[in-house]
Protein backbone atom coordinates (compact mmCIF):
# COMPACT_ATOMS: atom_id res chain seq x y z
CA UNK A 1 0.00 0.00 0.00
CA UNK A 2 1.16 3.29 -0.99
CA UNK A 3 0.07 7.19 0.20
CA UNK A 4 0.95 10.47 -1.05
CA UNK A 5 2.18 13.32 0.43
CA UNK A 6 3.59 16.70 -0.08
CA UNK A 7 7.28 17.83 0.66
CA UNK A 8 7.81 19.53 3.84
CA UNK A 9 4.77 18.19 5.30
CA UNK A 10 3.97 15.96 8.79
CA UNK A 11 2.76 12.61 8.02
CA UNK A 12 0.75 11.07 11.09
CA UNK A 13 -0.19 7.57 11.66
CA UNK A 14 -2.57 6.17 14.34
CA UNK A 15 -1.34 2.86 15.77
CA UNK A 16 -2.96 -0.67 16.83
CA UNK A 17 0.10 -1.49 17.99
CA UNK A 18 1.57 -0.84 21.08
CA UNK A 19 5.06 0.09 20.35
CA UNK A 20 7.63 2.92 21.43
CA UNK A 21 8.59 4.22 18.31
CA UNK A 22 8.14 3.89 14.86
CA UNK A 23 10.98 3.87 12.52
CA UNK A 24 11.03 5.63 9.03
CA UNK A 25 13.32 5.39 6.13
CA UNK A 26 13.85 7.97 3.38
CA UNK A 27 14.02 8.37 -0.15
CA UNK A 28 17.80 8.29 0.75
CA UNK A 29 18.22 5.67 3.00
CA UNK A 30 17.89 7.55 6.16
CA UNK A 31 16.30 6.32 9.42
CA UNK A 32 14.25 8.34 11.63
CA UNK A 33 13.14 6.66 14.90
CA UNK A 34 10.21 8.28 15.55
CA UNK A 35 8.54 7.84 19.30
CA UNK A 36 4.79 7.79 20.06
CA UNK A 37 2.60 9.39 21.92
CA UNK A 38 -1.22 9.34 23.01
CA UNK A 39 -4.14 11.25 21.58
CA UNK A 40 -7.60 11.45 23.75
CA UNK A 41 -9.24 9.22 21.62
CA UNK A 42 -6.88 6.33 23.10
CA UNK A 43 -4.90 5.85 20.14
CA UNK A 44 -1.24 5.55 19.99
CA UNK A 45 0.48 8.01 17.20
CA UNK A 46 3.39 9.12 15.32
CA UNK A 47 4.34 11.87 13.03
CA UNK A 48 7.13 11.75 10.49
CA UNK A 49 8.55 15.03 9.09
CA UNK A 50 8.56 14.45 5.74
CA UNK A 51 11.82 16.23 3.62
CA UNK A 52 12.72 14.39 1.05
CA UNK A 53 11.61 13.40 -2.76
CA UNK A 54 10.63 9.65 -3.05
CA UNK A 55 9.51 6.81 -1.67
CA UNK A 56 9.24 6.68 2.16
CA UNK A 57 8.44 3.42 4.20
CA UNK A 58 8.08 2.18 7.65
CA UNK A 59 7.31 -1.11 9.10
CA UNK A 60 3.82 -2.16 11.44
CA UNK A 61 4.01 -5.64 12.63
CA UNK A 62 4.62 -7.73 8.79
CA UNK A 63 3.20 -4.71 7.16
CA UNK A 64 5.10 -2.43 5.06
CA UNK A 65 3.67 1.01 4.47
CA UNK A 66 4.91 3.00 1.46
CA UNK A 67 4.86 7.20 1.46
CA UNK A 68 5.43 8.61 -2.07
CA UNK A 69 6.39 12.08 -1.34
CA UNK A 70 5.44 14.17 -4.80
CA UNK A 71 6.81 17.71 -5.37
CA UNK A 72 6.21 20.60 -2.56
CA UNK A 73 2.89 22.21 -2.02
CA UNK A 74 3.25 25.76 -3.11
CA UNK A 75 3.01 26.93 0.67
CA UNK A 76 5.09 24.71 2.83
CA UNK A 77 8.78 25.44 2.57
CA UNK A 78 10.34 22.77 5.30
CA UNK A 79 11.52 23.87 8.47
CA UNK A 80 13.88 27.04 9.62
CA UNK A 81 17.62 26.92 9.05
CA UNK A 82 21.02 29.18 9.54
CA UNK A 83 22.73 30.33 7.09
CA UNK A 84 24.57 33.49 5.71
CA UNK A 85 27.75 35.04 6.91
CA UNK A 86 28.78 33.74 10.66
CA UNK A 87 25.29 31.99 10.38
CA UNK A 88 23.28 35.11 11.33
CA UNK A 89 20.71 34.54 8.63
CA UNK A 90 17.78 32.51 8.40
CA UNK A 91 16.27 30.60 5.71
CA UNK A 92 13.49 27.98 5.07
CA UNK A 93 14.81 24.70 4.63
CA UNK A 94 14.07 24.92 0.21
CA UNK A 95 16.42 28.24 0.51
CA UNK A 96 13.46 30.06 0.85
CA UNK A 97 14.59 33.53 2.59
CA UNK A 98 12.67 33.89 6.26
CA UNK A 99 12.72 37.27 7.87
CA UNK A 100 11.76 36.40 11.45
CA UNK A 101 8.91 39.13 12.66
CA UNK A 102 7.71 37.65 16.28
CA UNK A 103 4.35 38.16 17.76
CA UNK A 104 4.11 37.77 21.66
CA UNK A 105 1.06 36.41 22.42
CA UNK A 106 2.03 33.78 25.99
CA UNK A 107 -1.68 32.75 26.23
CA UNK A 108 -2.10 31.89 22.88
CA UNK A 109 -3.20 28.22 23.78
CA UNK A 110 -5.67 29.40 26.43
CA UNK A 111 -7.96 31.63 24.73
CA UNK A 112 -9.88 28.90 23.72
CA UNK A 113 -9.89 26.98 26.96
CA UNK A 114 -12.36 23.82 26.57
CA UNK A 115 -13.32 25.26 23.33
CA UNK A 116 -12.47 22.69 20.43
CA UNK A 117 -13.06 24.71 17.33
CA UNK A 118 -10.35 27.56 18.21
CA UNK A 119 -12.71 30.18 17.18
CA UNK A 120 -10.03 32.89 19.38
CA UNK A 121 -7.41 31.82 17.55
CA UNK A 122 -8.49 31.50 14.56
CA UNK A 123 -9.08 35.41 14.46
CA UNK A 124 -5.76 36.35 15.97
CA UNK A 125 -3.81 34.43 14.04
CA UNK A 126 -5.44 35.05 10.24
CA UNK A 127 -5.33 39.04 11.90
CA UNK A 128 -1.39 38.91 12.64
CA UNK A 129 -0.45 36.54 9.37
CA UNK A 130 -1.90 39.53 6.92
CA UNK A 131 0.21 41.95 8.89
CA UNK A 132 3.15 39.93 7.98
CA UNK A 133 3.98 38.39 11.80
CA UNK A 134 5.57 35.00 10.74
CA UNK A 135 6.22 33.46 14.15
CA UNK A 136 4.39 33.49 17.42
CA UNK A 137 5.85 33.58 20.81
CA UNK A 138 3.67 31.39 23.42
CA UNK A 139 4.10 29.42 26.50
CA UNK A 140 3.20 25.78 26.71
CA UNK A 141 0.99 26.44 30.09
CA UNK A 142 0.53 30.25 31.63
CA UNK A 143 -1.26 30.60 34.52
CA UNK A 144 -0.78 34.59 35.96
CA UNK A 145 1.01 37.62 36.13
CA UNK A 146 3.61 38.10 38.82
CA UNK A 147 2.82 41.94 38.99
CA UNK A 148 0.28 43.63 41.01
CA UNK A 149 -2.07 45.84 38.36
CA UNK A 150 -2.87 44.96 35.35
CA UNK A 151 -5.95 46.14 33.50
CA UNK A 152 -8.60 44.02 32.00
CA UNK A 153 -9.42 41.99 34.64
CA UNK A 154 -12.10 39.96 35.17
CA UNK A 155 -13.12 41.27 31.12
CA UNK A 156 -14.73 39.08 28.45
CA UNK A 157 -10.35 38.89 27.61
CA UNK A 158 -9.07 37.66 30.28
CA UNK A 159 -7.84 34.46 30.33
CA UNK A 160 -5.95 34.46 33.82
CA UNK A 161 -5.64 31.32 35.42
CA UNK A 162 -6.72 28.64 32.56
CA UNK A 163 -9.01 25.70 33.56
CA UNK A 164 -7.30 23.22 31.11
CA UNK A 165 -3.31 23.29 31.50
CA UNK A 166 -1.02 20.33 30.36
CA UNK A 167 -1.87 17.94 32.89
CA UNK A 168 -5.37 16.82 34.34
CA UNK A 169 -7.09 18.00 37.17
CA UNK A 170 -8.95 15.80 40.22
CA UNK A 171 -12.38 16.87 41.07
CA UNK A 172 -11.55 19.48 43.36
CA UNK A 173 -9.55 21.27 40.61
CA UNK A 174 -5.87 20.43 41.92
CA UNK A 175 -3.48 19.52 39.67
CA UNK A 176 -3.26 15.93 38.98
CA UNK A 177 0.41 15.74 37.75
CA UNK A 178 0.64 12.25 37.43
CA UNK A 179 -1.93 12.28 33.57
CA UNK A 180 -1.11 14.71 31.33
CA UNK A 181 -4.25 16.27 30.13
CA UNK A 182 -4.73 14.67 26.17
CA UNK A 183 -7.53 16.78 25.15
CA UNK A 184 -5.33 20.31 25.92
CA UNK A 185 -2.71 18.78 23.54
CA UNK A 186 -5.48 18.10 21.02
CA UNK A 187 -6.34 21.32 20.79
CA UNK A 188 -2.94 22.98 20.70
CA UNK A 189 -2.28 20.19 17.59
CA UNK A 190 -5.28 22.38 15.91
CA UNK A 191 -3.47 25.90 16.81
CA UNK A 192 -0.10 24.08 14.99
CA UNK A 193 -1.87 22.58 11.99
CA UNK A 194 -3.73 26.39 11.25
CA UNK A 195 -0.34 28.13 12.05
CA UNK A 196 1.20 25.99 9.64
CA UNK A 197 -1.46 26.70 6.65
CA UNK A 198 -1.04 30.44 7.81
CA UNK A 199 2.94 30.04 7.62
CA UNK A 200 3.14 31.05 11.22
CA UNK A 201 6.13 29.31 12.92
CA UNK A 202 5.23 28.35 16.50
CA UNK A 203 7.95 29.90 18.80
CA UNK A 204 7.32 27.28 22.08
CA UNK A 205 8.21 28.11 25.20
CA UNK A 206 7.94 25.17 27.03
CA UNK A 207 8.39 26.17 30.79
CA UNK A 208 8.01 29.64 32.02
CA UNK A 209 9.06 30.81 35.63
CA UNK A 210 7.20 34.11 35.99
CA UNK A 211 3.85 33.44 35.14
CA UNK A 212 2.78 31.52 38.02
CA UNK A 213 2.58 28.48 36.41
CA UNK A 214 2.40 25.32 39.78
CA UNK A 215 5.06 23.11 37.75
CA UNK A 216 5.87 20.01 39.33
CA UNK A 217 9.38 19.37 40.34
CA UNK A 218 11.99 19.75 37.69
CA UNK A 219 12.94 16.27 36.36
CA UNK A 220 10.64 14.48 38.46
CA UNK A 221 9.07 11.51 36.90
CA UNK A 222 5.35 13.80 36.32
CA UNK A 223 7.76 16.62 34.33
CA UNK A 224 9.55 14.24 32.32
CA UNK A 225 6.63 12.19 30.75
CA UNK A 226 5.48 16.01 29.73
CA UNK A 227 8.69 17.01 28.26
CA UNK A 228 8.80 14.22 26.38
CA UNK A 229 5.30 14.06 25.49
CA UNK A 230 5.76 17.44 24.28
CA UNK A 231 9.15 16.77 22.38
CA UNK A 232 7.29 13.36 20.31
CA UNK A 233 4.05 15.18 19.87
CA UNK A 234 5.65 18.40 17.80
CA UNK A 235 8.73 17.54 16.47
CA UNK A 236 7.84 16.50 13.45
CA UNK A 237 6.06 20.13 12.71
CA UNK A 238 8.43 22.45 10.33
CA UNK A 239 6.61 25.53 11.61
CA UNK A 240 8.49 25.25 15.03
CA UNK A 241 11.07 26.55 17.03
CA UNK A 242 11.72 25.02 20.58
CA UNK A 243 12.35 27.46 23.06
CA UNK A 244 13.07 25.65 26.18
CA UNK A 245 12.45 27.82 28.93
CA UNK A 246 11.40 31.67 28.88
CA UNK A 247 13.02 33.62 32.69
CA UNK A 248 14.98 30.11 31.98
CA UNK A 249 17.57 30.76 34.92
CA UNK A 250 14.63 32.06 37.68
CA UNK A 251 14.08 28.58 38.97
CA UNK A 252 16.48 26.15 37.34
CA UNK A 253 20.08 26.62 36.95
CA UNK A 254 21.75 26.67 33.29
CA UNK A 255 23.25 22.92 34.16
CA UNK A 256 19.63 21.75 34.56
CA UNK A 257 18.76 23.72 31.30
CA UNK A 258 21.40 22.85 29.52
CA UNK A 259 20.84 19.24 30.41
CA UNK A 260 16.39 19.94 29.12
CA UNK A 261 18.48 21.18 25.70
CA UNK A 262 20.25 17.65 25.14
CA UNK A 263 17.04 15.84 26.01
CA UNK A 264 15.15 17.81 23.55
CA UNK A 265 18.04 17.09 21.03
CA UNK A 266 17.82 13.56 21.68
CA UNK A 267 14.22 13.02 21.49
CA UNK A 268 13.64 14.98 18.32
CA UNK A 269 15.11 13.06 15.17
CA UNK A 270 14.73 16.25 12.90
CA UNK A 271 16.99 18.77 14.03
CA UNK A 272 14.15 21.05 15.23
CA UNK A 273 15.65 24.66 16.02
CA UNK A 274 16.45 25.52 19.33
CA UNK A 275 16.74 28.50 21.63
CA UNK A 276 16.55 29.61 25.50
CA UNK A 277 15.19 33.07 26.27
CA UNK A 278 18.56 34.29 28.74
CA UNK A 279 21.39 35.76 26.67
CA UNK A 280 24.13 34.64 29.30
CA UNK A 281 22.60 31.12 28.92
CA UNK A 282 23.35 31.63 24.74
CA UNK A 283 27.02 33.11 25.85
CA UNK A 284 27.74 30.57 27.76
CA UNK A 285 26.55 28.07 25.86
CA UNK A 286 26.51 28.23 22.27
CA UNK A 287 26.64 25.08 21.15
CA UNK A 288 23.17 23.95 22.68
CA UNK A 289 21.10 26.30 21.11
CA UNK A 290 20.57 27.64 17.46
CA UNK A 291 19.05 30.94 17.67
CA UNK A 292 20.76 33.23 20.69
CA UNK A 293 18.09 34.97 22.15
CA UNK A 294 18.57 38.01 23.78
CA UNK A 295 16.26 40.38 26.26
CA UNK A 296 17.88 43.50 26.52
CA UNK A 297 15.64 46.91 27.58
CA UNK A 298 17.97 49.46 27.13
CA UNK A 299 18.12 52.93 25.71
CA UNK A 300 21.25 52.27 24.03
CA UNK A 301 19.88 49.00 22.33
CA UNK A 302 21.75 49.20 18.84
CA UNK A 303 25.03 49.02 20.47
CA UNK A 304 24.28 46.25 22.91
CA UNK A 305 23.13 44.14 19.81
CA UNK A 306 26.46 45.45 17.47
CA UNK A 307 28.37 43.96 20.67
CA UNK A 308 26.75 40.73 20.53
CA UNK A 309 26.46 40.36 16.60
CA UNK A 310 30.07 41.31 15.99
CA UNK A 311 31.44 38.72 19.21
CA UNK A 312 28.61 35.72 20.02
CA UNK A 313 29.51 32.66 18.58
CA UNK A 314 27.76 31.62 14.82
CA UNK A 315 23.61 31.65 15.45
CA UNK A 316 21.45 33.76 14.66
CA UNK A 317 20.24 36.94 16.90
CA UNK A 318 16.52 37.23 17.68
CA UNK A 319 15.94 39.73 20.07
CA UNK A 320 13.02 38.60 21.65
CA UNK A 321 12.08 41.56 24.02
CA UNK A 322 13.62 44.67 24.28
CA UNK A 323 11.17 46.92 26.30
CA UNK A 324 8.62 47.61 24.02
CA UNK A 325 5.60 47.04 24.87
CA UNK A 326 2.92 49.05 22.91
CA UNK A 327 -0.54 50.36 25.23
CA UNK A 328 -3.25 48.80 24.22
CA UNK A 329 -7.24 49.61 25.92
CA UNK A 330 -5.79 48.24 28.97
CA UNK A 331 -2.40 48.74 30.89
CA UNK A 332 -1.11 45.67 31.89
CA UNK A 333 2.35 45.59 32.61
CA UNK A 334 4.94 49.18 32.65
CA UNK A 335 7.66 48.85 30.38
CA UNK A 336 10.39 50.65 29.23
CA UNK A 337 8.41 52.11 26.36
CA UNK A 338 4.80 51.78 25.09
CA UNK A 339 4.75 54.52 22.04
CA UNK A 340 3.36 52.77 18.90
CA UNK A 341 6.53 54.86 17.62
CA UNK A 342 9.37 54.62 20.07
CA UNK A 343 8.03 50.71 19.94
CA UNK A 344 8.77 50.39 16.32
CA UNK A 345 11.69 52.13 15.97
CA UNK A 346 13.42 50.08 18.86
CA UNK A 347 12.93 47.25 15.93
CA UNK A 348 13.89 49.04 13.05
CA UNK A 349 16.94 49.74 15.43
CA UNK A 350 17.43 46.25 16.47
CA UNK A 351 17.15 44.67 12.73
CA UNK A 352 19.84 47.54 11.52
CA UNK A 353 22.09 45.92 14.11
CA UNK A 354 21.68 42.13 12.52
CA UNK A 355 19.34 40.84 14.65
CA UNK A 356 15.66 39.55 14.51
CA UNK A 357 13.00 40.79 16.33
CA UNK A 358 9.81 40.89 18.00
CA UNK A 359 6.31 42.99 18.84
CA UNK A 360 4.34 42.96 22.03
CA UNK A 361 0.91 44.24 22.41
CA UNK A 362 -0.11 45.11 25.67
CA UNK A 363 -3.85 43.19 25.32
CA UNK A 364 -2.14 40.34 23.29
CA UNK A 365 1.19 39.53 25.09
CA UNK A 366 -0.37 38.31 28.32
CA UNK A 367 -2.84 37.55 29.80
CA UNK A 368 -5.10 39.78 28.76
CA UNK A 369 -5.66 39.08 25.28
CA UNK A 370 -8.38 40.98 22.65
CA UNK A 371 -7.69 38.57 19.68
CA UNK A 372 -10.93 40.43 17.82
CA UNK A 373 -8.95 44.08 17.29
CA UNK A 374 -11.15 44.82 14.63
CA UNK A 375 -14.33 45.27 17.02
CA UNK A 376 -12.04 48.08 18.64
CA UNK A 377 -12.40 52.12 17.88
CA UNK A 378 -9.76 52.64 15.35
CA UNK A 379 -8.19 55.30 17.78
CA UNK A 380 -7.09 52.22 19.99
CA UNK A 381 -6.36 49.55 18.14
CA UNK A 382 -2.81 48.07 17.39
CA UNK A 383 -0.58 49.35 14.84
CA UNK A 384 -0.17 46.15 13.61
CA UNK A 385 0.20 47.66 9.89
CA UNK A 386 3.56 49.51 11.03
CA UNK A 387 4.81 45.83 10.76
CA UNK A 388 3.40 44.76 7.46
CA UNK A 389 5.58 47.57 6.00
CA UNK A 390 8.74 46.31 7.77
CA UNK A 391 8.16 42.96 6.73
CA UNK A 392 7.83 44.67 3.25
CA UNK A 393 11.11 46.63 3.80
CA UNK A 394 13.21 44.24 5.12
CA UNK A 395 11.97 41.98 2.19
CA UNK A 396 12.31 44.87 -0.29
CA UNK A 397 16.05 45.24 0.85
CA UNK A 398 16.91 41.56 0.73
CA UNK A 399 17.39 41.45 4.00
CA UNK A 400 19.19 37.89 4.28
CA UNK A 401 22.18 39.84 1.98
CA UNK A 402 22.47 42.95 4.04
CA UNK A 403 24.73 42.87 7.24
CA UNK A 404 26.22 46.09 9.43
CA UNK A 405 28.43 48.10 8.31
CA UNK A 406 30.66 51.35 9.60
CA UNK A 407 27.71 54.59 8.94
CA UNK A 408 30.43 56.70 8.83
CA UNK A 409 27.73 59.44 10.47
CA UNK A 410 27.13 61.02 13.74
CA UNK A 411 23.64 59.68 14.28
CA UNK A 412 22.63 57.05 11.71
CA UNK A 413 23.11 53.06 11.58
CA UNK A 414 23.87 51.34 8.17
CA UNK A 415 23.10 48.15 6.65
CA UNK A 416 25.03 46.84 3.54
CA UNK A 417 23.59 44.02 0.97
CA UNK A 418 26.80 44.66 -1.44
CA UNK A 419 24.58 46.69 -3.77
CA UNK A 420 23.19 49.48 -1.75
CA UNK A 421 24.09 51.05 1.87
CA UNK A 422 20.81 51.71 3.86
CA UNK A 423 21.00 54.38 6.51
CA UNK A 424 18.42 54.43 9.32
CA UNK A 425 17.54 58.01 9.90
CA UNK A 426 15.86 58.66 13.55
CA UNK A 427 13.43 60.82 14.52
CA UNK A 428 14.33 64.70 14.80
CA UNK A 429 17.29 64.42 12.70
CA UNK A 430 16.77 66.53 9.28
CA UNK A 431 19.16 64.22 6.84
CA UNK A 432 21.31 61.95 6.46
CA UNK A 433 25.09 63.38 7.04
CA UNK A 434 27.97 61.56 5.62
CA UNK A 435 31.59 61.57 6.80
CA UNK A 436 33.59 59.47 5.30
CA UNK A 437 37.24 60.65 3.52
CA UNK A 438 37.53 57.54 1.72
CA UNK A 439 34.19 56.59 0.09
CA UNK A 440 33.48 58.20 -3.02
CA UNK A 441 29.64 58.58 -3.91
CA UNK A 442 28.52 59.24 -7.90
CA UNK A 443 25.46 61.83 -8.20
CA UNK A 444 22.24 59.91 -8.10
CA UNK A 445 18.76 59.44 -7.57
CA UNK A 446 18.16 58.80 -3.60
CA UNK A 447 15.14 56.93 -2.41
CA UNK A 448 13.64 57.33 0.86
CA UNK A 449 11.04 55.58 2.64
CA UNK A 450 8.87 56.48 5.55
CA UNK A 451 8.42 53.14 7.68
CA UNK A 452 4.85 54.99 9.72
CA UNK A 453 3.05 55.77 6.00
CA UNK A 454 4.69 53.22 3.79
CA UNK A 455 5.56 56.15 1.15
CA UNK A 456 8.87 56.08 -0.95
CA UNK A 457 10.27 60.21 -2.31
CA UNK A 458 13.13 60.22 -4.16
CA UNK A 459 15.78 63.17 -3.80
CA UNK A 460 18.91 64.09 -5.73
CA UNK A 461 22.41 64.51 -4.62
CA UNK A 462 25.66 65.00 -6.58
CA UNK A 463 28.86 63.59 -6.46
CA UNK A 464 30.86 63.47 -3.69
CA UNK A 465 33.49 62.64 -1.44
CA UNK A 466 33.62 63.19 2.54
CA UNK A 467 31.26 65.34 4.62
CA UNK A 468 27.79 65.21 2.86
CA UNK A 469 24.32 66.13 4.55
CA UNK A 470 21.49 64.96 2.42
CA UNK A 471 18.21 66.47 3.55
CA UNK A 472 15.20 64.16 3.81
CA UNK A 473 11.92 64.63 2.26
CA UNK A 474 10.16 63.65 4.66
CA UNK A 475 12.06 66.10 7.47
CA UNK A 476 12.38 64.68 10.69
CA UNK A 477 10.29 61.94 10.77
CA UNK A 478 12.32 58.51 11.23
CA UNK A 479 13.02 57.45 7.58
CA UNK A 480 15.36 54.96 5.39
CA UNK A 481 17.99 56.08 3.16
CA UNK A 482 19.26 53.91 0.33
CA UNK A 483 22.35 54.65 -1.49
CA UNK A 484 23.89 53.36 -4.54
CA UNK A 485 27.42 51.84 -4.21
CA UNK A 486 29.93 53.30 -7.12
């Protein structure tokens, strides 16, 4: 017997059997053992990541099962991969450029608690995939804020202190830590399967240790059967990236971290992504992770990331919260910064120092979470467009070519893609001033872009050599200048 399947796609099978693991073997002649897991309905399953051309097979019992995988569906493009210079770029695993653009949203598999059809999520993420958001940040189980006052309580959106969680409860509602909770996972397979239609990568934080969340003991028999349940379960998705543990050193120390990264490693057999949300964790230990992730809230943020970009060892950079956190109808948690514009620029900033980067919402990042923004007076609701046009920038500019390079200019940062230099202009600056003895520029056509309106204006400047001010068109609003090399 034979099936069909797309590249780049998960293959499940449900199981009669009781066995482990099942083992695959690819077009190629490679094995993947693949471990099982249980589904509410009783049955045992697997899933196979499927990424290569040909004729796939595994083995139940005396049966052999044949997968013909055909050419790739138009919309999956395998999982995420390094690549570019010092491995600070990502790519899709057909060579398919990804520009990471996170979306915080920790609750995202509560908002639907006992609800099935996902209706919640549905909305938010269709809403954030046509704004260009291509990954979503979420914990695994979130139960409460640490902090004192936070607004939109006890609202129609807050999803505080979840009924369902990973693991079952006894009558009384206490945690029963000892069987995992089948019908939660079944619904957070639905929230994968529509993220991966929407080309959302999941961005899973698996244990969180400032959100209240009554985990059972670290490596106690009750927290290993969920890691690995969780490990078996998703593995085999290519919209995922594991994050192992967001506040990662609050409660566990980065041996006992460190030692959750080579489990994960071990019980995935497709070379899933990896990450841990504590830059000294990604210092100190390169080699465990993939992505460094960094959480850095200061003013001088483009520095701090030139530091790390031009010194960490070969991943990529995804700074994955750096203080902005744009107000929403409610305040819940005082950040550094909550102006729709200082929040933007921070990751204009941030990507102009070769790093990836991510938006929080105030009424999406937590838990207080209004996944239907459209119902909301257009005076209030997130400026989710200012990050379809730096998707659309970033894209426009190639950004997997374009790296840091000297500005040569008191107050702008430059990117370079070999072609073009692109100089971030900030706000209340009138132009762009060059000051560099030993580049020489040709007269040209400049083109500007204004990241808050989406408009391009094109200026003229002639030739020259050292100090140069070029005036922007659109004055001293925050713009992008792009320059022709000679």
């Amino acid at each position: 017997m034979e099936t069909q399947i797309f590249l780049y796609s998960v293959y499940e099978i449900e199981l009669n059997l009781e066995l482990d693991n099942v083992v695959f073997t690819s077009p190629e002649d490679k094995q993947y053992i693949v471990n099982t897991f249980m589904k509410s309905n009783g049955k045992l399953s697997a899933r196979c990541y499927i990424d290569e051309v040909g004729t796939w097979s595994y083995t139940l019992g005396e049966t052999v099962v044949n997968i013909f995988c055909t050419r790739p569906s138009l919309k999956l493009h395998g999982k995420i991969k390094a690549c570019g210079k010092n491995n600070r770029k990502l790519m899709y695993e057909d060579g398919t450029p990804y520009y990471m653009l996170g979306f915080e949203c920790d609750w995202l598999f509560h908002i639907d608690d006992k609800d099935e059809q996902i209706p919640k999520a549905t909305v938010l993420l269709n809403d954030i995939a046509q704004n260009k958001f291509n990954m979503v940040i979420c914990n695994l189980w979130a139960n409460d804020v640490k902090w004192k006052e936070t607004g939109g309580r006890g609202t129609c959106y807050d999803f505080s202190n979840p009924f369902e969680t990973p693991y079952q409860r006894n009558l009384d509602g206490t945690m029963n830590y000892d069987e995992l909770n089948l019908k939660f996972f079944d619904r957070v397979d639905k929230i994968f399967n529509l993220a991966n239609e929407l080309n959302i990568v999941i961005h899973l934080m698996i244990y969180v240790w400032n959100k209240c969340v009554p985990w059972p003991k670290l490596f106690s028999k009750q927290d290993n059967a969920m890691f690995k349940h969780v490990i078996d379960r998703y593995a085999a998705y290519p919209n995922l990236i594991w994050d192992i543990s967001k506040e990662a050193l609050n409660s566990a120390s980065g041996e006992q971290i460190k030692e959750k990264c080579n489990i994960a490693r071990e019980l995935d057999p497709f070379g899933t992504m990896l990450t841990v949300h504590d830059d000294r964790f990604c210092r100190q230990n390169p080699y465990a992770i993939n992505i460094h992730s960094i959480q850095c809230w200061d003013y001088g943020i483009h520095e701090i990331m030139l530091e790390i970009y031009n010194n960490a060892k070969p991943n990529p950079l995804l700074n994955i919260e750096h203080g902005g956190y744009e107000r929403g109808v409610y305040d819940v948690f005082m950040g550094s910064y909550d102006d729709p514009y200082i929040c933007l620029e921070r990751n204009y900033i941030i990507a102009f120092a070769g790093a990836y980067t991510s938006y929080y919402w105030q009424n999406a990042a937590w838990s207080i979470v209004i996944w239907n923004y459209h119902e909301l007076l257009p005076s209030v609701r997130p400026n989710y467009h200012y990050y379809r046009n730096l998707y659309n920038y970033m894209e426009y500019m190639n950004y997997e070519n374009a790296y840091p390079a000297p500005a040569h200019s008191p107050c702008q940062m430059c990117m370079d893609d070999g072609n073009y230099y692109y100089y971030l202009k900030l706000r209340g600056t009138r132009c762009v001033t060059l000051n560099n003895k030993n580049e020489h520029i040709d007269a040209q056509t400049l083109e500007w872009y204004n990241p808050l309106t989406n408009e391009f204006a094109n200026t003229y400047t002639e030739e020259f050599k050292g100090y140069h001010a070029m005036p922007c068109p659109f004055n001293q609003e925050f713009s992008i200048l792009r320059i022709k090399h000679n």
